[in-house]
PDB file of N, CA and C in Angstrom:
ATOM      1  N   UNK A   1       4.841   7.403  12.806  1.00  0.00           N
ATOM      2  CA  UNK A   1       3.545   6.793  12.615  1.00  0.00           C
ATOM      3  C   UNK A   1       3.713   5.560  11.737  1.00  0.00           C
ATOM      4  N   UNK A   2       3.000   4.384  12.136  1.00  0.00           N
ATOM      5  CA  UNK A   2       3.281   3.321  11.251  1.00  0.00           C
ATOM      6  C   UNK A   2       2.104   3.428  10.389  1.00  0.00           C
ATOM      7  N   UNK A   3       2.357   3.318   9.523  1.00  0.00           N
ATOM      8  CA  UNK A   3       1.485   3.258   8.033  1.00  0.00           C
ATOM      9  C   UNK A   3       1.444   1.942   7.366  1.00  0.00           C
ATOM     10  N   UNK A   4      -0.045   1.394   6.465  1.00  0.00           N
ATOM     11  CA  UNK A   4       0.249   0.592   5.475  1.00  0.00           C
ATOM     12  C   UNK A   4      -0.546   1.234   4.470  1.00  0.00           C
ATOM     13  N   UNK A   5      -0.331   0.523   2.996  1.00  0.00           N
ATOM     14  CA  UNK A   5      -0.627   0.549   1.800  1.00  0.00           C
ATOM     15  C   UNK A   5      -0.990  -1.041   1.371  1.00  0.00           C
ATOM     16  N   UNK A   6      -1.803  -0.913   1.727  1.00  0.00           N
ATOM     17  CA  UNK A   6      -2.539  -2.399   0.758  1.00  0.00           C
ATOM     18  C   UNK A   6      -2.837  -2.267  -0.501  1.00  0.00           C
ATOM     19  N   UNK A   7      -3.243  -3.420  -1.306  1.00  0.00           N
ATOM     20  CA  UNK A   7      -4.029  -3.661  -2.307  1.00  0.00           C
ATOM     21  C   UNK A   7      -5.687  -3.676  -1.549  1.00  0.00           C
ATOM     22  N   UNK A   8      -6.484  -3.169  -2.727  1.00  0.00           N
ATOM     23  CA  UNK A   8      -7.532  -3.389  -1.989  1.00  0.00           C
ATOM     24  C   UNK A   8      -8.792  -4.620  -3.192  1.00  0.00           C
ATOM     25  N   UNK A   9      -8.942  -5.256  -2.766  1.00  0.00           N
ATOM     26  CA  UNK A   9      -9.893  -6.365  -3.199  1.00  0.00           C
ATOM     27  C   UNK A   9      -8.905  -6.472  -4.249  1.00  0.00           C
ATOM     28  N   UNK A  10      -8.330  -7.345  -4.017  1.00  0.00           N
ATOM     29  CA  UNK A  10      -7.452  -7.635  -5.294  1.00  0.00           C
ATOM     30  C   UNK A  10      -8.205  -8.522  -6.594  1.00  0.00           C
ATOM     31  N   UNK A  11      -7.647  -8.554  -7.753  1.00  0.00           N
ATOM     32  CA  UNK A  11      -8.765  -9.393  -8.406  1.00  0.00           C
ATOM     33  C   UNK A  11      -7.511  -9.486  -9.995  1.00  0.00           C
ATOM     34  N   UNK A  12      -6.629 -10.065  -9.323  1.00  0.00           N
ATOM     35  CA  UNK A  12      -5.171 -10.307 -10.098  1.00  0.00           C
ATOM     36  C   UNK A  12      -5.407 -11.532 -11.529  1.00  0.00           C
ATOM     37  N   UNK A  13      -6.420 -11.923 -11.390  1.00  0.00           N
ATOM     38  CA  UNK A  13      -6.281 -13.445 -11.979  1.00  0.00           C
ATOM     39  C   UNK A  13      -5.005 -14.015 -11.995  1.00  0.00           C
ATOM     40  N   UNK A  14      -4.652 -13.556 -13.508  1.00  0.00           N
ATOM     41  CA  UNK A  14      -3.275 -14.475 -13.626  1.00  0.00           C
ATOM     42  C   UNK A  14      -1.891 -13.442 -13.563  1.00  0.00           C
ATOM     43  N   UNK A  15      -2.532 -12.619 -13.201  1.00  0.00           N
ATOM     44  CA  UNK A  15      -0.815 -11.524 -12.836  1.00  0.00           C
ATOM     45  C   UNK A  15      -0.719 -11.572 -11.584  1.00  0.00           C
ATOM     46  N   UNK A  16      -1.364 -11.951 -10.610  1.00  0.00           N
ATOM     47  CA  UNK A  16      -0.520 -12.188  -9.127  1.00  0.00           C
ATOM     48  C   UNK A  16       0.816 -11.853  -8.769  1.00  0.00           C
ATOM     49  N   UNK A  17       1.413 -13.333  -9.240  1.00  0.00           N
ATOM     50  CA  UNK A  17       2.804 -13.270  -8.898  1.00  0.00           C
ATOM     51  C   UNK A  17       3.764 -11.843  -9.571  1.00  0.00           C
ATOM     52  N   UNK A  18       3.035 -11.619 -10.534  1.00  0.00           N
ATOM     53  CA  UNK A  18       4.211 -10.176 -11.211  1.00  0.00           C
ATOM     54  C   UNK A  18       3.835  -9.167 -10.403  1.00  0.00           C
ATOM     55  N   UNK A  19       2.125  -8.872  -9.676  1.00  0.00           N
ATOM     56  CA  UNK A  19       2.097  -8.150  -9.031  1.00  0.00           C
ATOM     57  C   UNK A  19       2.677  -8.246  -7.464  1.00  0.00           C
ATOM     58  N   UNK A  20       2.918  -9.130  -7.017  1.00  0.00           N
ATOM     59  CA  UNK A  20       3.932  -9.659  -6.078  1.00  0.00           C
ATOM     60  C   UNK A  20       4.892  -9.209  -6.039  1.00  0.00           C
ATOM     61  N   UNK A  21       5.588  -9.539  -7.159  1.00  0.00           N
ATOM     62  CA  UNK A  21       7.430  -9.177  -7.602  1.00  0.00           C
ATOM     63  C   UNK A  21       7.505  -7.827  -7.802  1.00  0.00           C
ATOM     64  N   UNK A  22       5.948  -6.981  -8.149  1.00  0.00           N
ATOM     65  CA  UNK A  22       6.724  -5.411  -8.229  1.00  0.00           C
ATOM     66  C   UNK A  22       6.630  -4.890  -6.984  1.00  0.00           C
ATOM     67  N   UNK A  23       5.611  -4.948  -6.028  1.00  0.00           N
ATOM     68  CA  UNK A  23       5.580  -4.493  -4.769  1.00  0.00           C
ATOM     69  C   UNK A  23       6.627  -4.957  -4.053  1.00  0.00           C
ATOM     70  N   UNK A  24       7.115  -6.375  -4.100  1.00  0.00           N
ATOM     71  CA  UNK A  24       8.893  -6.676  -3.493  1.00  0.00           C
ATOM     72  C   UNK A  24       9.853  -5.862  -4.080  1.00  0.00           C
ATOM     73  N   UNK A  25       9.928  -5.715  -5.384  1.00  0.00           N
ATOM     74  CA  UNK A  25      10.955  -4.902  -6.053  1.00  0.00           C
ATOM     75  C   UNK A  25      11.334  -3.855  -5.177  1.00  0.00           C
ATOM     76  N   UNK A  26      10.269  -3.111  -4.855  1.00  0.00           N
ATOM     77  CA  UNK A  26       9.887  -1.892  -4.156  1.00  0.00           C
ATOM     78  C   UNK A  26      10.470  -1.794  -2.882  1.00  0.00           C
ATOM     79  N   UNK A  27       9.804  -2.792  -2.315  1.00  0.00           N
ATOM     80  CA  UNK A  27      10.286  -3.000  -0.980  1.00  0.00           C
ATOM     81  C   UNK A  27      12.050  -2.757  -1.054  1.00  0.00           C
ATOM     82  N   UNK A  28      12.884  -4.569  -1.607  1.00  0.00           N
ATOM     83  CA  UNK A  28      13.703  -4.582  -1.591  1.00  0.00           C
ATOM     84  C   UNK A  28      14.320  -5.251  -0.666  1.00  0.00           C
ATOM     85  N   UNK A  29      15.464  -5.734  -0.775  1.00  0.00           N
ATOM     86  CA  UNK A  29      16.082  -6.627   0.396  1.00  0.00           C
ATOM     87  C   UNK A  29      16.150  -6.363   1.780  1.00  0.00           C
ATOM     88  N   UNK A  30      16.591  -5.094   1.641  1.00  0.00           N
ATOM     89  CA  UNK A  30      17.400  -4.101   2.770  1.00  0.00           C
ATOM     90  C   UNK A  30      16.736  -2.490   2.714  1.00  0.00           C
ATOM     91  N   UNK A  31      15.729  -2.834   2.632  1.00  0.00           N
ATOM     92  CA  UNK A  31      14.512  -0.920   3.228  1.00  0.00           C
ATOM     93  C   UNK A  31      14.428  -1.413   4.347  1.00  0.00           C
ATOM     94  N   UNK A  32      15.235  -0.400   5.572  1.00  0.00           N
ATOM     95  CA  UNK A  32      15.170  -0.002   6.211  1.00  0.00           C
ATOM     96  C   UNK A  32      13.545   0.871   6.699  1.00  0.00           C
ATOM     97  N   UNK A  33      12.939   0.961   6.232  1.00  0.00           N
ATOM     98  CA  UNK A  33      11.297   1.905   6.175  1.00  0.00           C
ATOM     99  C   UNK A  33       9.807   0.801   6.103  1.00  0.00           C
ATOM    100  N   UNK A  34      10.241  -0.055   4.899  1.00  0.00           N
ATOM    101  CA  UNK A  34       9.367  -0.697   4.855  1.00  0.00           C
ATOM    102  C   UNK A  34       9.336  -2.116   5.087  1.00  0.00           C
ATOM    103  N   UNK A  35       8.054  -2.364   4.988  1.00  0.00           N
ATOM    104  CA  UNK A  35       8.452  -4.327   5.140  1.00  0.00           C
ATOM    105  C   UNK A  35       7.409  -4.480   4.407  1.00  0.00           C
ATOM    106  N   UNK A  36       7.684  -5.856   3.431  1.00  0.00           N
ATOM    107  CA  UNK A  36       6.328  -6.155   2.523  1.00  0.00           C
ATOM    108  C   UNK A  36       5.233  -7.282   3.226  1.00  0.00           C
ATOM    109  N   UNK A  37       4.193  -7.208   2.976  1.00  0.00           N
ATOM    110  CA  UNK A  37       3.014  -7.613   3.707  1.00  0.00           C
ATOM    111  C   UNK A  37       2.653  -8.696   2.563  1.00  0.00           C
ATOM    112  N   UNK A  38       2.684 -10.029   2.483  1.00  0.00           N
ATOM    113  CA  UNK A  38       2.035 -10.869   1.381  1.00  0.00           C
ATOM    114  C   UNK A  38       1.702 -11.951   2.169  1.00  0.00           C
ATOM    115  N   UNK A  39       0.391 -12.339   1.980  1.00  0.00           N
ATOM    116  CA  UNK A  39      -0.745 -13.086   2.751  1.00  0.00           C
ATOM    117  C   UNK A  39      -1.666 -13.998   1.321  1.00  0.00           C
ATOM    118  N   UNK A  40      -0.751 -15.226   1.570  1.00  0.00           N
ATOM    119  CA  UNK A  40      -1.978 -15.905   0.121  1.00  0.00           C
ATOM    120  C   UNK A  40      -3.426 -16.202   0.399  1.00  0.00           C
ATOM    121  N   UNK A  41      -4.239 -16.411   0.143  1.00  0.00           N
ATOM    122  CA  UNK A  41      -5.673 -16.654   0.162  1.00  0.00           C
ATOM    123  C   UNK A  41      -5.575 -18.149   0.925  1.00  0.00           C
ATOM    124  N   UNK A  42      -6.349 -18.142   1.453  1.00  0.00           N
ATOM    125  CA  UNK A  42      -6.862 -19.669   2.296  1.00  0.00           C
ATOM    126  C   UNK A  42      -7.754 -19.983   3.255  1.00  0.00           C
ATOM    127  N   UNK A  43      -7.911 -20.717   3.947  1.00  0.00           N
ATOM    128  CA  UNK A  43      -9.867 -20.764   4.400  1.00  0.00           C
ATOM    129  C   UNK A  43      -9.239 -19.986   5.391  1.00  0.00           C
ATOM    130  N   UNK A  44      -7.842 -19.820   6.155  1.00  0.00           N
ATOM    131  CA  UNK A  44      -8.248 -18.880   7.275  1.00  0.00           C
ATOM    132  C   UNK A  44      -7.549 -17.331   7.081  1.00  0.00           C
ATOM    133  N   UNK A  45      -7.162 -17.242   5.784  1.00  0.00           N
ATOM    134  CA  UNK A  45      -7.143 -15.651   6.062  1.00  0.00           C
ATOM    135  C   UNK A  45      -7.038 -15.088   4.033  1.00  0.00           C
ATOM    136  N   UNK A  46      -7.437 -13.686   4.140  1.00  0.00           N
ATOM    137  CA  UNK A  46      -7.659 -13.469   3.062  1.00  0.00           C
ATOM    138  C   UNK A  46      -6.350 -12.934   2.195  1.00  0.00           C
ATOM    139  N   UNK A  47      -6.297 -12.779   0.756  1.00  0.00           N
ATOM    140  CA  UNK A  47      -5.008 -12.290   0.615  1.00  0.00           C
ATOM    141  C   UNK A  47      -4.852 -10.950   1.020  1.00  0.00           C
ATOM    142  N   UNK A  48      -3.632 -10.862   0.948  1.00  0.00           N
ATOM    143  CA  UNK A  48      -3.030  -9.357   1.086  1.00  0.00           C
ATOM    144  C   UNK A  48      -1.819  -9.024   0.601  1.00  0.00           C
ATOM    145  N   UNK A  49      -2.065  -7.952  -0.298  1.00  0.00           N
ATOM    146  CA  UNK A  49      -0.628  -7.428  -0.474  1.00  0.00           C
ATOM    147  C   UNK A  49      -0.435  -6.210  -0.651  1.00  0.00           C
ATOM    148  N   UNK A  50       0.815  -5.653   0.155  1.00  0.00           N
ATOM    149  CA  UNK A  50       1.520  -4.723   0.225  1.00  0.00           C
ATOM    150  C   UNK A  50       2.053  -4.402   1.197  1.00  0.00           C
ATOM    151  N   UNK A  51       2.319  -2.852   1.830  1.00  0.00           N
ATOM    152  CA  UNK A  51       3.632  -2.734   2.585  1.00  0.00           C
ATOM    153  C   UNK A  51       3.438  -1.977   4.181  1.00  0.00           C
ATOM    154  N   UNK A  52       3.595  -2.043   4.968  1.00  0.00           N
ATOM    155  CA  UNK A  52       3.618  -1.445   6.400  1.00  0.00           C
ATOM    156  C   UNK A  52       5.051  -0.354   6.213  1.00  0.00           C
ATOM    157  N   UNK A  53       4.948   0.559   7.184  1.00  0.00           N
ATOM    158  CA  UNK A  53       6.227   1.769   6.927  1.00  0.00           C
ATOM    159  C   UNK A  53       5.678   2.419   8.080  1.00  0.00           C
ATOM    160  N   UNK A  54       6.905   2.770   8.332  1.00  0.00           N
ATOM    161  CA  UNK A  54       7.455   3.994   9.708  1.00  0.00           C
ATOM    162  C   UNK A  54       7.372   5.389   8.779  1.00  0.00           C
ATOM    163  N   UNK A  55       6.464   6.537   9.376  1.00  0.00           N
ATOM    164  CA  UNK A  55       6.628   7.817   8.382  1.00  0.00           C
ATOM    165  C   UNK A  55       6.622   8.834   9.697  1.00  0.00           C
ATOM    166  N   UNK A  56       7.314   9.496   9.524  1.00  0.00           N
ATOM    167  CA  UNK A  56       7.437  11.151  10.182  1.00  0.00           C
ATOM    168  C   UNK A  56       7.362  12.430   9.586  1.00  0.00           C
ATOM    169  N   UNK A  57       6.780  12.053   8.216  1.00  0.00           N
ATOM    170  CA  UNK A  57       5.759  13.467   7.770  1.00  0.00           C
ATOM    171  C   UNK A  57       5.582  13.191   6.160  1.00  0.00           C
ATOM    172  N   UNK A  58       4.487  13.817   6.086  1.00  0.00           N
ATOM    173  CA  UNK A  58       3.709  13.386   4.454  1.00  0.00           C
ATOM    174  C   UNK A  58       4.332  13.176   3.383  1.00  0.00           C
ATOM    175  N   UNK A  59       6.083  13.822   3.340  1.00  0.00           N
ATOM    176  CA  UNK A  59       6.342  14.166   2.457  1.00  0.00           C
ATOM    177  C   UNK A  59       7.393  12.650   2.141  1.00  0.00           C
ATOM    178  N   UNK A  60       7.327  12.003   3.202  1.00  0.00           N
ATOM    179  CA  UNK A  60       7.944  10.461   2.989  1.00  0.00           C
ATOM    180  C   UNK A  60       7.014   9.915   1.826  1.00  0.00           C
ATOM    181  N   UNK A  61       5.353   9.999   2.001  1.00  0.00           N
ATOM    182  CA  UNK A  61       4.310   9.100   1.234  1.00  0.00           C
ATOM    183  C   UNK A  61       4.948   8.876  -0.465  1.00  0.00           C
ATOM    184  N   UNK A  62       5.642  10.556  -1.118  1.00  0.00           N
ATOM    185  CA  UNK A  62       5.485  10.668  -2.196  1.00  0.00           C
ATOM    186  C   UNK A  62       6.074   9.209  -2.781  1.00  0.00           C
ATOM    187  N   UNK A  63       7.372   8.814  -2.528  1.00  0.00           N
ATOM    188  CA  UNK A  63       7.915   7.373  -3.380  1.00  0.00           C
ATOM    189  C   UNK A  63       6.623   6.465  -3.375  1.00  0.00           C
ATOM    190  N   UNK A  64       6.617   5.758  -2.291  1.00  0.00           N
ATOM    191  CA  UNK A  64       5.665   4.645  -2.251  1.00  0.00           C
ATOM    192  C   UNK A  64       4.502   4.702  -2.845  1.00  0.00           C
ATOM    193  N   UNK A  65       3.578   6.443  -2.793  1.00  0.00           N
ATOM    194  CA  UNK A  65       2.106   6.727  -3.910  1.00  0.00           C
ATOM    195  C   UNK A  65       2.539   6.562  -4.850  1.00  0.00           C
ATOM    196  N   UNK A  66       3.612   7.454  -5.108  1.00  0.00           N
ATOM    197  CA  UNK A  66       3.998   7.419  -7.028  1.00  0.00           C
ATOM    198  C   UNK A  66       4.462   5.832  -7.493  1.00  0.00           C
ATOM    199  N   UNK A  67       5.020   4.789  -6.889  1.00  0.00           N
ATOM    200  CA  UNK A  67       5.356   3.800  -7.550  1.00  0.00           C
ATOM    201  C   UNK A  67       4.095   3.230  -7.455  1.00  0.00           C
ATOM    202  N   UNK A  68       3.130   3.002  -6.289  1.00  0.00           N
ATOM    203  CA  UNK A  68       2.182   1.731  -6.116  1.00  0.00           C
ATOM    204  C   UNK A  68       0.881   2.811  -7.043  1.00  0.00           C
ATOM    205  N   UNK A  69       0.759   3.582  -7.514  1.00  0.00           N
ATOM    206  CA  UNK A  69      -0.025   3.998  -8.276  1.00  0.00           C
ATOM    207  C   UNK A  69       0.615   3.835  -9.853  1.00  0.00           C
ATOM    208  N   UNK A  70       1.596   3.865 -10.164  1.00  0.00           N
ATOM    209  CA  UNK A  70       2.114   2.729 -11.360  1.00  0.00           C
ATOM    210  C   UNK A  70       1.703   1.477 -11.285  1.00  0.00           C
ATOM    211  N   UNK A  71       2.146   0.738  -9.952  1.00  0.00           N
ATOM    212  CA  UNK A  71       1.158  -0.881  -9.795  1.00  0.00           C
ATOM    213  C   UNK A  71       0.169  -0.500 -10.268  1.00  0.00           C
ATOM    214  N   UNK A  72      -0.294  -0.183  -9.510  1.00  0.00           N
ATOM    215  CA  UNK A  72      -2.362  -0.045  -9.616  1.00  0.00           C
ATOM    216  C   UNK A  72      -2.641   0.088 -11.221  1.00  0.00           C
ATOM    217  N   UNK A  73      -2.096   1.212 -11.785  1.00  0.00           N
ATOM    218  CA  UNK A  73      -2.566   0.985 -13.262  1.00  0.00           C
ATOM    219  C   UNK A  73      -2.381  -0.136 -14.355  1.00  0.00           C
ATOM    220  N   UNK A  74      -0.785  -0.769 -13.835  1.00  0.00           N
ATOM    221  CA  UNK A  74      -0.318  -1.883 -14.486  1.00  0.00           C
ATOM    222  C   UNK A  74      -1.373  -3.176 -14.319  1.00  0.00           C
ATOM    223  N   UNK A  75      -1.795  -3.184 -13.147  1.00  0.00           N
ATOM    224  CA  UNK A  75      -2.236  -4.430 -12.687  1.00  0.00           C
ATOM    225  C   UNK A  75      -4.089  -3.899 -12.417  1.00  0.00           C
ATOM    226  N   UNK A  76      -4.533  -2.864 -12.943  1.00  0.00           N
ATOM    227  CA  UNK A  76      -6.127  -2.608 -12.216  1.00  0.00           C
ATOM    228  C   UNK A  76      -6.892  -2.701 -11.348  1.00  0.00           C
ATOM    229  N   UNK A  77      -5.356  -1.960 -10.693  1.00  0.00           N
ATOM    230  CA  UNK A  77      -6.006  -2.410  -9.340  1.00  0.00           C
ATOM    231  C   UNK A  77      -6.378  -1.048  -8.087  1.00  0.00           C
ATOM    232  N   UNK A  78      -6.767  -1.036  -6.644  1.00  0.00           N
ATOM    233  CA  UNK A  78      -7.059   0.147  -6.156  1.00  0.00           C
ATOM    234  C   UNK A  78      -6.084  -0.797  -4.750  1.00  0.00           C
ATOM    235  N   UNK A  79      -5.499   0.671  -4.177  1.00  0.00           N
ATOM    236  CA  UNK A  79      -4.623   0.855  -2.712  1.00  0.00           C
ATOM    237  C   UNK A  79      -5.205   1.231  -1.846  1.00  0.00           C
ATOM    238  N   UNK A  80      -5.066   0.794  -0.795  1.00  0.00           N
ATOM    239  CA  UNK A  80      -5.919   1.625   0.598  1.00  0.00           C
ATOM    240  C   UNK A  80      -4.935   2.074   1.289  1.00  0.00           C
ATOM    241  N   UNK A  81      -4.587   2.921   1.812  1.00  0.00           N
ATOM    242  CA  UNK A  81      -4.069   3.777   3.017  1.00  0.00           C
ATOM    243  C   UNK A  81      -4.452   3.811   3.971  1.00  0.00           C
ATOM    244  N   UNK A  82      -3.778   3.223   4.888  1.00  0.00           N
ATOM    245  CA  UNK A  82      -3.756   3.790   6.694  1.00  0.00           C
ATOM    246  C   UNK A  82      -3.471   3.710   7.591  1.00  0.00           C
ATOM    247  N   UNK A  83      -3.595   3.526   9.078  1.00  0.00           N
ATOM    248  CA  UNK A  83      -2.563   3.896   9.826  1.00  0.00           C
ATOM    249  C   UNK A  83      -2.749   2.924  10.791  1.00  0.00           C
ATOM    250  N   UNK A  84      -1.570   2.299  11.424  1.00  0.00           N
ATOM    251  CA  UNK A  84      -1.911   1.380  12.565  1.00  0.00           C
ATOM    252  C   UNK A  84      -1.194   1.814  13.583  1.00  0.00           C
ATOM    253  N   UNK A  85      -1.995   1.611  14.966  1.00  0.00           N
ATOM    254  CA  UNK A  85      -2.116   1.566  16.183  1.00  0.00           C
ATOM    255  C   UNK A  85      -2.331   0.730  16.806  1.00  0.00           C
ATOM    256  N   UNK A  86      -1.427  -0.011  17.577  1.00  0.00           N
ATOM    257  CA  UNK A  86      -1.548  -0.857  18.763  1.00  0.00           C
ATOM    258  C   UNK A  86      -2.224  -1.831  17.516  1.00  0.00           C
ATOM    259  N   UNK A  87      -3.130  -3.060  17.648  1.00  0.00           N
ATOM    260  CA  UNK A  87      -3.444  -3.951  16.756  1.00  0.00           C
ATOM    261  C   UNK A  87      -4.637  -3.399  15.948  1.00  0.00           C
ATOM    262  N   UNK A  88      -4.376  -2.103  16.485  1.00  0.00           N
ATOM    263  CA  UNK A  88      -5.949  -1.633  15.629  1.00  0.00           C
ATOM    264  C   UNK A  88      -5.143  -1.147  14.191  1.00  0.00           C
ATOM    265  N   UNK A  89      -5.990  -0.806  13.073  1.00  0.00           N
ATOM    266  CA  UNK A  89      -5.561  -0.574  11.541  1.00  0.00           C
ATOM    267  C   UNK A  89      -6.969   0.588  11.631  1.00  0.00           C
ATOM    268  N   UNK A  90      -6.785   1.200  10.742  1.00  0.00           N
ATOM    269  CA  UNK A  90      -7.997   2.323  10.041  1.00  0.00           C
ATOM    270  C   UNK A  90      -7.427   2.396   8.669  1.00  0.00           C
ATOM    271  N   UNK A  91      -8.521   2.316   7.731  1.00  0.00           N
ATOM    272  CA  UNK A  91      -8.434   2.824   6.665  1.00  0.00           C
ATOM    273  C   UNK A  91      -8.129   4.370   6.228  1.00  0.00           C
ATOM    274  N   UNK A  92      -7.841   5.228   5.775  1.00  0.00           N
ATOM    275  CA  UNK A  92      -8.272   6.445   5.872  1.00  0.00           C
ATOM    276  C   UNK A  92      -8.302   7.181   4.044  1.00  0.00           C
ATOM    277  N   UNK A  93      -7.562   6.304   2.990  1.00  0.00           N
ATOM    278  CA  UNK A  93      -8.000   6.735   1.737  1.00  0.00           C
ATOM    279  C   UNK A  93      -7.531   5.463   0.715  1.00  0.00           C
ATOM    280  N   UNK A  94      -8.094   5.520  -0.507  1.00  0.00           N
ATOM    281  CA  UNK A  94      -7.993   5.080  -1.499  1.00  0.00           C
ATOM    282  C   UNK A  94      -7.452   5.570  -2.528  1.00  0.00           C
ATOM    283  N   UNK A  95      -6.863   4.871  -3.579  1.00  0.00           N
ATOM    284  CA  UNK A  95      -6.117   5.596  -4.766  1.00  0.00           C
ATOM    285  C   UNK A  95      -5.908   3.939  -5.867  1.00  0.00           C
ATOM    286  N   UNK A  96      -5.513   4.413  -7.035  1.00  0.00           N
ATOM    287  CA  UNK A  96      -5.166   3.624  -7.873  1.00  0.00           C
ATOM    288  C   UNK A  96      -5.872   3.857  -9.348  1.00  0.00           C
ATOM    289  N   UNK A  97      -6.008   2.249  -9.732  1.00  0.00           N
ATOM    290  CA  UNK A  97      -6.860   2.426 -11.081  1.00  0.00           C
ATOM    291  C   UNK A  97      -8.087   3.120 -11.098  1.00  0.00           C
ATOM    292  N   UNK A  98      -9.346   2.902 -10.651  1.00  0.00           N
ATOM    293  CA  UNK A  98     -10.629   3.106  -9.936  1.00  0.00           C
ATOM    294  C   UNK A  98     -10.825   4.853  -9.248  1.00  0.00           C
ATOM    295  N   UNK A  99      -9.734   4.803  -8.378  1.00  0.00           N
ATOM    296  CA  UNK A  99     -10.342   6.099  -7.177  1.00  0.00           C
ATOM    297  C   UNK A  99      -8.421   7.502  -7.868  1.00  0.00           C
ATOM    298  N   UNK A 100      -8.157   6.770  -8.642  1.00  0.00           N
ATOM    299  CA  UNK A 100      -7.597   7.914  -9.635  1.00  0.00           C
ATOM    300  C   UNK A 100      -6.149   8.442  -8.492  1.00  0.00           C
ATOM    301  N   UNK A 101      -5.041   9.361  -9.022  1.00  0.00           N
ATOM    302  CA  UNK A 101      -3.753   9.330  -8.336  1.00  0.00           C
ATOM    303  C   UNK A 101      -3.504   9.980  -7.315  1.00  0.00           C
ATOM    304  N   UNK A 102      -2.816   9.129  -5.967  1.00  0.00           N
ATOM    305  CA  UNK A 102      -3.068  10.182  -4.620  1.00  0.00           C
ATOM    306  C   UNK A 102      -2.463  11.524  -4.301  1.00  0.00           C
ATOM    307  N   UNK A 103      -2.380  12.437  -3.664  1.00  0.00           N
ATOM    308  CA  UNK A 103      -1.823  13.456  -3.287  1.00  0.00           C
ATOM    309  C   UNK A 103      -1.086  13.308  -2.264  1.00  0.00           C
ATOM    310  N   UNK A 104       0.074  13.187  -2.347  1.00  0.00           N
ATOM    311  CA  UNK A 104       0.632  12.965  -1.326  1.00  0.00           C
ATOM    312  C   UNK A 104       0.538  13.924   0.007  1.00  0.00           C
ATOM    313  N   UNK A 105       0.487  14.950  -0.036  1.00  0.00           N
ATOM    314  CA  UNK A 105       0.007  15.862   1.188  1.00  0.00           C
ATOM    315  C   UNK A 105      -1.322  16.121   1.465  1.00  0.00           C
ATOM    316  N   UNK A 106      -2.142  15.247   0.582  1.00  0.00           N
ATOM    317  CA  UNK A 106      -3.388  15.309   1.133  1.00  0.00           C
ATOM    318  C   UNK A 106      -3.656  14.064   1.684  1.00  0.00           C
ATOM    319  N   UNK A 107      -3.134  12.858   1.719  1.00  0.00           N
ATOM    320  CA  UNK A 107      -2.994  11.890   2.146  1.00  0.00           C
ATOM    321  C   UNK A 107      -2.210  11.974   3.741  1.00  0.00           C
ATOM    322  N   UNK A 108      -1.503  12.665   3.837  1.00  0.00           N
ATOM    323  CA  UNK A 108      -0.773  12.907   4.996  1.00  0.00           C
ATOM    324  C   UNK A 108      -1.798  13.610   5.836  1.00  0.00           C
ATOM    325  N   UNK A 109      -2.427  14.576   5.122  1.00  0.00           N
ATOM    326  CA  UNK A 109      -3.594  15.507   6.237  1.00  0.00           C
ATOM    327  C   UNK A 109      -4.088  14.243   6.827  1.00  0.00           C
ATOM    328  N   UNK A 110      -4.855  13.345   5.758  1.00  0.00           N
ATOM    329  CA  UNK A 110      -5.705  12.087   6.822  1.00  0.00           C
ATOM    330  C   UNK A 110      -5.317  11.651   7.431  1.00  0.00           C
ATOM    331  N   UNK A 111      -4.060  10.648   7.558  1.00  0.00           N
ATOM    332  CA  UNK A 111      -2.940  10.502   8.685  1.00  0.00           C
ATOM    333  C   UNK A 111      -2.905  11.424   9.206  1.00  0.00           C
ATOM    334  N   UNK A 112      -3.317  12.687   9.490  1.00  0.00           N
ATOM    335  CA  UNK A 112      -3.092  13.713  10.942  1.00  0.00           C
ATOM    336  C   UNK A 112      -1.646  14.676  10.438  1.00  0.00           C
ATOM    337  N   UNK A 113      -1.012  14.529   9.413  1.00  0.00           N
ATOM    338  CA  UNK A 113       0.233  14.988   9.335  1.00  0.00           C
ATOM    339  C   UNK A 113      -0.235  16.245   8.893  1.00  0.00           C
ATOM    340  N   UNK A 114       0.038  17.831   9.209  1.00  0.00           N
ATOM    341  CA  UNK A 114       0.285  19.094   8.469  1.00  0.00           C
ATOM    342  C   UNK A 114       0.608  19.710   7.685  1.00  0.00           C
TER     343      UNK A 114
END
């Protein structure tokens, strides 16, 4: 299942770029799993940041919740979760500063995982 993890309404002021550099950190040169998603603001598209990933069961989520819920507190910020299909995307949960730390197997139930 391909998965992403966004930022959601980001509102970085002047930590942007560090919040940039930790979600790359993350990523990394050579992850094989993930790819990082960074989209600057401009009249034709909005920002975005974070990561798309290949998962074959809930228990992959735990790295990526537990670090980007360190982001989120560092930076005050909230993650969205969910799943893409064909060009379609769905949201399916939230987590971070705001909506508090995810469960990783309860996060997987919403993705459909058991």
């Amino acid at each position: 299942m391909q998965i992403y993890i966004m930022v959601d309404q980001p509102e970085f002021e002047d930590n942007e770029a560090d919040a940039v550099a930790a979600v790359s950190q993350w990523v990394g040169e050579d992850n094989p799993h993930a790819t990082l998603v960074h989209v600057e603001a401009s009249e034709e598209a909005e920002f975005q940041l974070g990561i798309e990933m290949q998962i074959k069961a809930a228990k992959q989520l735990i790295p990526p919740l537990n670090e980007f819920y360190k982001i989120a507190k560092k930076f005050k910020c909230d993650f969205v979760v969910g799943f893409i299909e064909g060009d379609e995307r769905e949201d399916v949960c939230f987590f971070g500063n705001e909506e508090g730390k995810p469960d990783a197997f309860e996060v997987g139930c919403y993705l459909g995982f058991e």
